[in-house]
N, C-alpha and C. Protein backbone atom coordinates (compact mmCIF):
# COMPACT_ATOMS: atom_id res chain seq x y z
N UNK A 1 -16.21 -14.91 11.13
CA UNK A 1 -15.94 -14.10 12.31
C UNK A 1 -15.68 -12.66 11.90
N UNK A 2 -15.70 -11.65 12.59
CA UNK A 2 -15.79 -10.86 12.62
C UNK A 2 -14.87 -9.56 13.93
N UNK A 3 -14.52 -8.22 13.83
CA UNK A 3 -13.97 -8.08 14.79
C UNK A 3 -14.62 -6.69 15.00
N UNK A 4 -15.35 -6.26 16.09
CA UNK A 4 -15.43 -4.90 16.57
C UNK A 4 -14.88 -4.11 17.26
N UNK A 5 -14.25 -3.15 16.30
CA UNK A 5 -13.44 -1.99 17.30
C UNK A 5 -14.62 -1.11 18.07
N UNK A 6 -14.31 -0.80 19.13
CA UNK A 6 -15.11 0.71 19.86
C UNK A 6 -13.93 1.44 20.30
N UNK A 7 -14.40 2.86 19.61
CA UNK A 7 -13.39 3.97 20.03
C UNK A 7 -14.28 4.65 21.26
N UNK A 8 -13.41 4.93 22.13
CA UNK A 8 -14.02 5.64 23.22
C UNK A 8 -13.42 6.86 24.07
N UNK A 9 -14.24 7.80 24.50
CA UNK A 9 -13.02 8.64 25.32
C UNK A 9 -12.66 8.64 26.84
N UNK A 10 -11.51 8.27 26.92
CA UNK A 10 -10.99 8.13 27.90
C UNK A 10 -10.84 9.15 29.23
N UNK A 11 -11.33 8.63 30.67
CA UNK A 11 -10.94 9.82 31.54
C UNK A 11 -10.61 9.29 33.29
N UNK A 12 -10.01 9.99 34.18
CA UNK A 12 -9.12 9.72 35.07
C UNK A 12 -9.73 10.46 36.12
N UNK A 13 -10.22 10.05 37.36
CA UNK A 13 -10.74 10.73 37.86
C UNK A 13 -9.50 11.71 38.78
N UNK A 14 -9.29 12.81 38.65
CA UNK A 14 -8.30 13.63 39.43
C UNK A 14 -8.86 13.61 40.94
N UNK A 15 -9.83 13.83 41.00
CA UNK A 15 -10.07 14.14 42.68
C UNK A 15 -10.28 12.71 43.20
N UNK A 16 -10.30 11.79 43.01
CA UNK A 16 -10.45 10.08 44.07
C UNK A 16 -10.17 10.23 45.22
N UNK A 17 -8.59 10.60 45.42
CA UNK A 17 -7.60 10.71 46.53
C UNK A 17 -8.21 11.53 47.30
N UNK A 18 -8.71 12.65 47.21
CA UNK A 18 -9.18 13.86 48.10
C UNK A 18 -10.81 13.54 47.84
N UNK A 19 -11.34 12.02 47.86
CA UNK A 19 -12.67 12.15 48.07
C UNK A 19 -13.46 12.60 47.26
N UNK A 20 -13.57 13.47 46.16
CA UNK A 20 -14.16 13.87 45.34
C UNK A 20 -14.59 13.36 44.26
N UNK A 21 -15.16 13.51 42.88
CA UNK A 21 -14.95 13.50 41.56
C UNK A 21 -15.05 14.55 40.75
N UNK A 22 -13.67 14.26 40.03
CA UNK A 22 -13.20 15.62 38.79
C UNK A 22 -12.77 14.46 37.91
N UNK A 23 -13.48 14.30 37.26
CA UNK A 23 -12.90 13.29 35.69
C UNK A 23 -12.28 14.41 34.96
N UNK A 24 -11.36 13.84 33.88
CA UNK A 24 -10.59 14.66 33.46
C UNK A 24 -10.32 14.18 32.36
N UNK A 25 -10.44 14.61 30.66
CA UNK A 25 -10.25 13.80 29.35
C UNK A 25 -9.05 13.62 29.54
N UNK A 26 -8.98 12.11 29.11
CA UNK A 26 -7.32 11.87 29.07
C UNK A 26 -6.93 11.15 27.43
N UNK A 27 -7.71 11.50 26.58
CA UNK A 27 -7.39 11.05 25.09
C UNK A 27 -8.34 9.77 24.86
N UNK A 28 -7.99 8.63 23.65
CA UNK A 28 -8.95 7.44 23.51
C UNK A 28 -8.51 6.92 23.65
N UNK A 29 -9.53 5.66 23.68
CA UNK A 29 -9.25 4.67 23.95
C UNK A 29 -10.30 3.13 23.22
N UNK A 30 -9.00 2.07 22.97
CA UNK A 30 -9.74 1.39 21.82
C UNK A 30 -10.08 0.06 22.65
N UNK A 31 -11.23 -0.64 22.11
CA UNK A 31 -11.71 -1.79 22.64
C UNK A 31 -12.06 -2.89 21.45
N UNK A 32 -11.77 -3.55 21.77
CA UNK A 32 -12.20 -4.93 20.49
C UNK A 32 -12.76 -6.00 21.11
N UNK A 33 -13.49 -6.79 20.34
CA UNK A 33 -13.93 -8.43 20.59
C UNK A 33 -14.05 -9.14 19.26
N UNK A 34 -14.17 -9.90 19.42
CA UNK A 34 -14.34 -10.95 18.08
C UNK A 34 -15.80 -11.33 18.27
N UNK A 35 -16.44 -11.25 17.37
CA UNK A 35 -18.06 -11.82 17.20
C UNK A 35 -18.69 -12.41 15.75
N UNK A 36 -19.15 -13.11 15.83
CA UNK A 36 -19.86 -13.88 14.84
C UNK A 36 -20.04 -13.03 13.62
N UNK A 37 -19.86 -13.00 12.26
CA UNK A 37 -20.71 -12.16 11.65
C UNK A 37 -22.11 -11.81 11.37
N UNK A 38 -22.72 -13.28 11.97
CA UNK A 38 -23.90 -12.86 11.82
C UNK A 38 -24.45 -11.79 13.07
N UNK A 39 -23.81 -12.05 13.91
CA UNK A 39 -23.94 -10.82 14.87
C UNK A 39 -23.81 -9.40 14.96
N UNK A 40 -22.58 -9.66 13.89
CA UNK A 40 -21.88 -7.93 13.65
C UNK A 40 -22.79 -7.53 12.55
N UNK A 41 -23.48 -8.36 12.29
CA UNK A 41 -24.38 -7.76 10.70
C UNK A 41 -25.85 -7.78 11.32
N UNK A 42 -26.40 -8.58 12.03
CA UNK A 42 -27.91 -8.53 12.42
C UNK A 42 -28.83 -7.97 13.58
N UNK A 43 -27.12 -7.51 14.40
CA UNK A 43 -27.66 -7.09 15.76
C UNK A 43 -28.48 -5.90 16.07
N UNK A 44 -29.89 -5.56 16.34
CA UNK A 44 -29.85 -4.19 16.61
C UNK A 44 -29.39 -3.24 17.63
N UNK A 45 -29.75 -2.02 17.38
CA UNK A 45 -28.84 -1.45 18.19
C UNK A 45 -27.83 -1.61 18.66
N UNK A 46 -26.72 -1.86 17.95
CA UNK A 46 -25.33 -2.15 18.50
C UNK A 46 -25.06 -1.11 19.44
N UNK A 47 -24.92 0.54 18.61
CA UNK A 47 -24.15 1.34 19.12
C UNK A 47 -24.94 1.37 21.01
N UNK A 48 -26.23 1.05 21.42
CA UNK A 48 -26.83 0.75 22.74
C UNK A 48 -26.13 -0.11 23.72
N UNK A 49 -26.06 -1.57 23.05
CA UNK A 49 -25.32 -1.96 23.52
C UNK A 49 -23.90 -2.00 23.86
N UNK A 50 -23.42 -1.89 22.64
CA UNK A 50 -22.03 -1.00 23.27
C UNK A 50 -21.42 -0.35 24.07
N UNK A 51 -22.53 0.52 24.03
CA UNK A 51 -22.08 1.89 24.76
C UNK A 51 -22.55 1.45 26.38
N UNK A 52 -23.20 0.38 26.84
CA UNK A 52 -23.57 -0.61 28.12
C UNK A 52 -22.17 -0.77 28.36
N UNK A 53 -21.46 -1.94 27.28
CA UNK A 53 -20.55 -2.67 27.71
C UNK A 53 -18.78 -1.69 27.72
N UNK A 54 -19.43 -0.52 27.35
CA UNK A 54 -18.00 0.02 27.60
C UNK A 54 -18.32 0.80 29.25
N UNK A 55 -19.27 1.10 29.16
CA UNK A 55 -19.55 1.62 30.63
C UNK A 55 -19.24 0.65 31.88
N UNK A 56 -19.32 -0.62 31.38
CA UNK A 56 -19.27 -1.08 32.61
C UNK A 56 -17.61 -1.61 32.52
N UNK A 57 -16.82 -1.60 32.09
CA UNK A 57 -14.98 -1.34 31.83
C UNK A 57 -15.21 -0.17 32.87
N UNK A 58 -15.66 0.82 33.22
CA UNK A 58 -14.99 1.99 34.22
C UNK A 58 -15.30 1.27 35.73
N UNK A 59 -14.85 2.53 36.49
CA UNK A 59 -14.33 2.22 37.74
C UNK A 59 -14.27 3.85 38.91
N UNK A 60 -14.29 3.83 39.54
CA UNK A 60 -13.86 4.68 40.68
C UNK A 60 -12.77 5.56 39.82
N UNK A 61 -11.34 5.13 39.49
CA UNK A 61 -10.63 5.79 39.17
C UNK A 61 -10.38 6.40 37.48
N UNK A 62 -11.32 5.44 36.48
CA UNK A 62 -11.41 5.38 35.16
C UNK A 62 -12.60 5.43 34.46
N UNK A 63 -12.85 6.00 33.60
CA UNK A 63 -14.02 6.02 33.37
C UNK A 63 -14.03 6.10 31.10
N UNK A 64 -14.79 5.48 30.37
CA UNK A 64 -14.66 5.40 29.56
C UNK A 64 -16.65 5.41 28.76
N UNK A 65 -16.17 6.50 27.59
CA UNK A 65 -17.64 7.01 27.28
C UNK A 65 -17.80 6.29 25.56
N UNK A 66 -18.33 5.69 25.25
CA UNK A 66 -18.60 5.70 23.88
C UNK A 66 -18.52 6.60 22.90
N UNK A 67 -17.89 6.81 22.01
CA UNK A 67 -17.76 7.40 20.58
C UNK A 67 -18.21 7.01 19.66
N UNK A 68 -17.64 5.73 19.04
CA UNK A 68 -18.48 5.05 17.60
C UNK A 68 -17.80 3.26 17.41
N UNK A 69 -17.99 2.91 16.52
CA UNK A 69 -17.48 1.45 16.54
C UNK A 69 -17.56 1.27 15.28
N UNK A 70 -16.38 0.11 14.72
CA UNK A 70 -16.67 -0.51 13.25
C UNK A 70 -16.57 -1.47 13.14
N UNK A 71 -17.41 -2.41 12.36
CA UNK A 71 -17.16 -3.61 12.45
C UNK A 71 -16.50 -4.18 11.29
N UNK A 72 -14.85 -4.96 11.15
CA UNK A 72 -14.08 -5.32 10.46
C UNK A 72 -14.14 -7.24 10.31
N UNK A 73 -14.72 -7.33 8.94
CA UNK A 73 -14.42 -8.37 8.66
C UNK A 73 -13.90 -9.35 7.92
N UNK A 74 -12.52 -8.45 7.55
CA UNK A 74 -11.49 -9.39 6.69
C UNK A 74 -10.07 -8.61 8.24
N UNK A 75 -9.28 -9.20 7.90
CA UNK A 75 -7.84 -8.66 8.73
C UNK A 75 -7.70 -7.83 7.53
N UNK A 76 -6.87 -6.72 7.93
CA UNK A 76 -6.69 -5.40 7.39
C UNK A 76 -5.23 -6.03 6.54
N UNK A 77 -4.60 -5.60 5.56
CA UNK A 77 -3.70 -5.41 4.90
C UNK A 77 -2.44 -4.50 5.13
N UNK A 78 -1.23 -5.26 5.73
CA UNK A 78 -0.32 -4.96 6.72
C UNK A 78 0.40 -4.33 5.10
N UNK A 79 1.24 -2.91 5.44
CA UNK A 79 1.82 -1.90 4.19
C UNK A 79 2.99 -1.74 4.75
N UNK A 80 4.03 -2.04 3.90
CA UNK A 80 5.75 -1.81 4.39
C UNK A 80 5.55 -0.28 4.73
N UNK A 81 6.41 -0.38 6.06
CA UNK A 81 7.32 1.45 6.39
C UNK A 81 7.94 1.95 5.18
N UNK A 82 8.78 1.21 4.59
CA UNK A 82 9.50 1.56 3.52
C UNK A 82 8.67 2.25 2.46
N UNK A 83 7.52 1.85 2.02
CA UNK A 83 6.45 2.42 1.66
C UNK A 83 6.13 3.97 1.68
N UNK A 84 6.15 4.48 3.12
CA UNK A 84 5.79 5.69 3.48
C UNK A 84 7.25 6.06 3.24
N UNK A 85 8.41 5.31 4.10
CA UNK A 85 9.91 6.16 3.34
C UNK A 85 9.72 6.72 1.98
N UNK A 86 9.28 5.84 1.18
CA UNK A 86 9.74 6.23 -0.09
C UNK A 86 8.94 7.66 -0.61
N UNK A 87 7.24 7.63 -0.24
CA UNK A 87 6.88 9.09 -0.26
C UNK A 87 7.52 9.98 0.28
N UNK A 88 7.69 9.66 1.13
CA UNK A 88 8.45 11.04 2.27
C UNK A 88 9.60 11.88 1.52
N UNK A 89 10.21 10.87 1.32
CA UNK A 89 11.61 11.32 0.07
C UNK A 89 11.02 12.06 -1.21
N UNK A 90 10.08 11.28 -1.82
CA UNK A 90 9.92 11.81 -2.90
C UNK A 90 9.53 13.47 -2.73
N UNK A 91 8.38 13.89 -1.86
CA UNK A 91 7.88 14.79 -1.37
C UNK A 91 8.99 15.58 -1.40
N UNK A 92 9.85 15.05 -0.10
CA UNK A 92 11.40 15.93 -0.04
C UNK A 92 11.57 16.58 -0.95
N UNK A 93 11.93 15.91 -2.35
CA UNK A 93 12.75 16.18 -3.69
C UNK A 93 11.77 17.32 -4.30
N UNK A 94 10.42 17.13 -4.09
CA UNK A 94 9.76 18.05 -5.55
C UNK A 94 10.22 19.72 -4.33
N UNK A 95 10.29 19.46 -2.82
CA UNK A 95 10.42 20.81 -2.62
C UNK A 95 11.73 21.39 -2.59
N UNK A 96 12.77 20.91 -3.52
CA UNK A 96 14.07 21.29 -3.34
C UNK A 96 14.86 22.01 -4.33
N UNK A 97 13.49 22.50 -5.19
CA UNK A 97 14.07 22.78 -6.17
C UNK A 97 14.29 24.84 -6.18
């Protein structure tokens, strides 16, 4: 198995209420599914299809555009906070002198 992220950009339509449309960027937004690997490895044109199936997620009030996608197939490797504490500090120290 396999997992595909799609990053996408996110937007809100401001005018709905008053009848109109004014979409408006409102930052990203992430989408996943789980798929076969032989799928995530043989399919063509992914980024086509994709970019179908994020279109049809919008709505009257939301609307969401394709950016890019990756396809992950091991689970990622979870890294203690403490981790980044401990750079952070160190960093601290070399500028204290």
């Amino acid at each position: 198995m396999a997992i595909i992220t799609i990053d996408t950009q996110y937007y809100e339509n401001y005018g709905f209420h008053e009848g109109t449309t004014h979409w408006k960027p409102k930052g990203g937004h992430k989408f996943t599914m789980e798929v076969s690997s032989d799928v995530a490895t043989w399919t063509e044109d992914m980024k086509g299809k994709l970019s179908k199936i994020v279109e049809k997620q919008s709505n009257d009030m939301e609307k969401f555009e394709y950016i890019d996608h990756e396809v992950i197939f091991h689970n990622p490797t979870e890294l203690s906070y403490d981790l980044l504490m401990k750079e952070i500090d160190i960093k601290d120290r070399e500028y204290e002198v």
